[in-house]
Protein backbone atom coordinates (compact mmCIF):
# COMPACT_ATOMS: atom_id res chain seq x y z
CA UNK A 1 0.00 0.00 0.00
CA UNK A 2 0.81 3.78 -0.57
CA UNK A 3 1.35 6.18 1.90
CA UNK A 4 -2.28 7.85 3.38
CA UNK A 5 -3.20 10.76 1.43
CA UNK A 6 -4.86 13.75 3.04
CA UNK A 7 -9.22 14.35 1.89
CA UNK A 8 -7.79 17.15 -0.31
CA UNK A 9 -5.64 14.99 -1.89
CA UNK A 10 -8.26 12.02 -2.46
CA UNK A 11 -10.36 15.12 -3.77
CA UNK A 12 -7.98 16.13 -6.48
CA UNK A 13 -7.34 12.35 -7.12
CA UNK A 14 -11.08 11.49 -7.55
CA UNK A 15 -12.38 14.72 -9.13
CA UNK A 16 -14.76 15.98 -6.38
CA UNK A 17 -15.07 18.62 -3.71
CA UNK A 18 -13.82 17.61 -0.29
CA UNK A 19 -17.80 18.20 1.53
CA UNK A 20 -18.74 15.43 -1.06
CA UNK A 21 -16.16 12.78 0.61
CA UNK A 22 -17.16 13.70 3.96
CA UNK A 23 -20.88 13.08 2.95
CA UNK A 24 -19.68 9.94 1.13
CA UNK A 25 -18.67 9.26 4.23
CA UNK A 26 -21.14 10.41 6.71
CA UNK A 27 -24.02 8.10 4.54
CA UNK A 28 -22.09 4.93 4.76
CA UNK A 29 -20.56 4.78 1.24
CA UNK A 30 -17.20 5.07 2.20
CA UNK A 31 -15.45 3.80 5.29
CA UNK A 32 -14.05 5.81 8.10
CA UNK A 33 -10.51 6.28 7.43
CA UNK A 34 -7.92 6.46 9.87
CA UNK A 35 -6.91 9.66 11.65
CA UNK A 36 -3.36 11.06 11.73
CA UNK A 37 -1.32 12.29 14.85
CA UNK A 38 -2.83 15.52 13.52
CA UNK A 39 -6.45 14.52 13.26
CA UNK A 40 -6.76 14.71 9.86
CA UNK A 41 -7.96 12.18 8.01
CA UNK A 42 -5.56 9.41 6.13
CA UNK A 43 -7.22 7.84 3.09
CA UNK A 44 -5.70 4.44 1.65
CA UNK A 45 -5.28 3.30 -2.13
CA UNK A 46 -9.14 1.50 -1.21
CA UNK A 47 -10.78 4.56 -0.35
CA UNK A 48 -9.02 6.52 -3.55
CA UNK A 49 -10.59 3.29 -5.47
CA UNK A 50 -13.96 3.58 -4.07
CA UNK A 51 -14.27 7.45 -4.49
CA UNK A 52 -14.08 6.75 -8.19
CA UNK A 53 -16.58 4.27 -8.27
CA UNK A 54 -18.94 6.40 -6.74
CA UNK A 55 -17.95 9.20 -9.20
CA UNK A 56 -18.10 7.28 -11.89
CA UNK A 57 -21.64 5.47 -11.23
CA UNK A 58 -22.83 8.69 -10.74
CA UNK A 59 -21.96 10.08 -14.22
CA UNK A 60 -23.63 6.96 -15.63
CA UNK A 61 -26.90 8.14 -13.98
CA UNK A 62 -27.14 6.03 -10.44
CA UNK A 63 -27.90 7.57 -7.65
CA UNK A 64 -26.48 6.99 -4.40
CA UNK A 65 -29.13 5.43 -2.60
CA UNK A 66 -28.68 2.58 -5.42
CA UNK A 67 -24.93 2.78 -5.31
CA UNK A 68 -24.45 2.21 -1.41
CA UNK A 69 -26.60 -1.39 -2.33
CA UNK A 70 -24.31 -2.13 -4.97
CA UNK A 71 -21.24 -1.46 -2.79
CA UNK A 72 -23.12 -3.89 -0.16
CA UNK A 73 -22.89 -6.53 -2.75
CA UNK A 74 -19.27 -6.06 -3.56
């Protein structure tokens, strides 16, 4: 595995504004990362993987309540 990245990084990485990943997170569709010495938040390579699921189902037209029971299935 990679070094953590930061949310801003995973943000940059997956295209989307940081308030989006912490709603991603807050409903369930992404685990709770880890938290730094610092507090911040530390996402791994499966979160950065996961983010761009989400994005991407979402550009085909899925909405999230249907994408958090796909990710169940996974």
């Amino acid at each position: 595995m990679k070094k953590p990245i930061t949310i801003g990084n995973l943000a940059k990485a997956v295209g989307v504004p940081k308030g989006t990943l912490r709603y991603y997170e807050a409903i369930g569709l992404i685990p709770k990362p880890q938290r730094g010495e610092s507090g911040y938040r530390l996402y791994s390579d499966a979160h950065v993987r996961k983010a761009q699921l989400i994005k991407q189902a979402k550009q085909l037209g899925i909405n999230l309540h249907e994408i958090g029971e796909l990710l169940n299935w996974a």
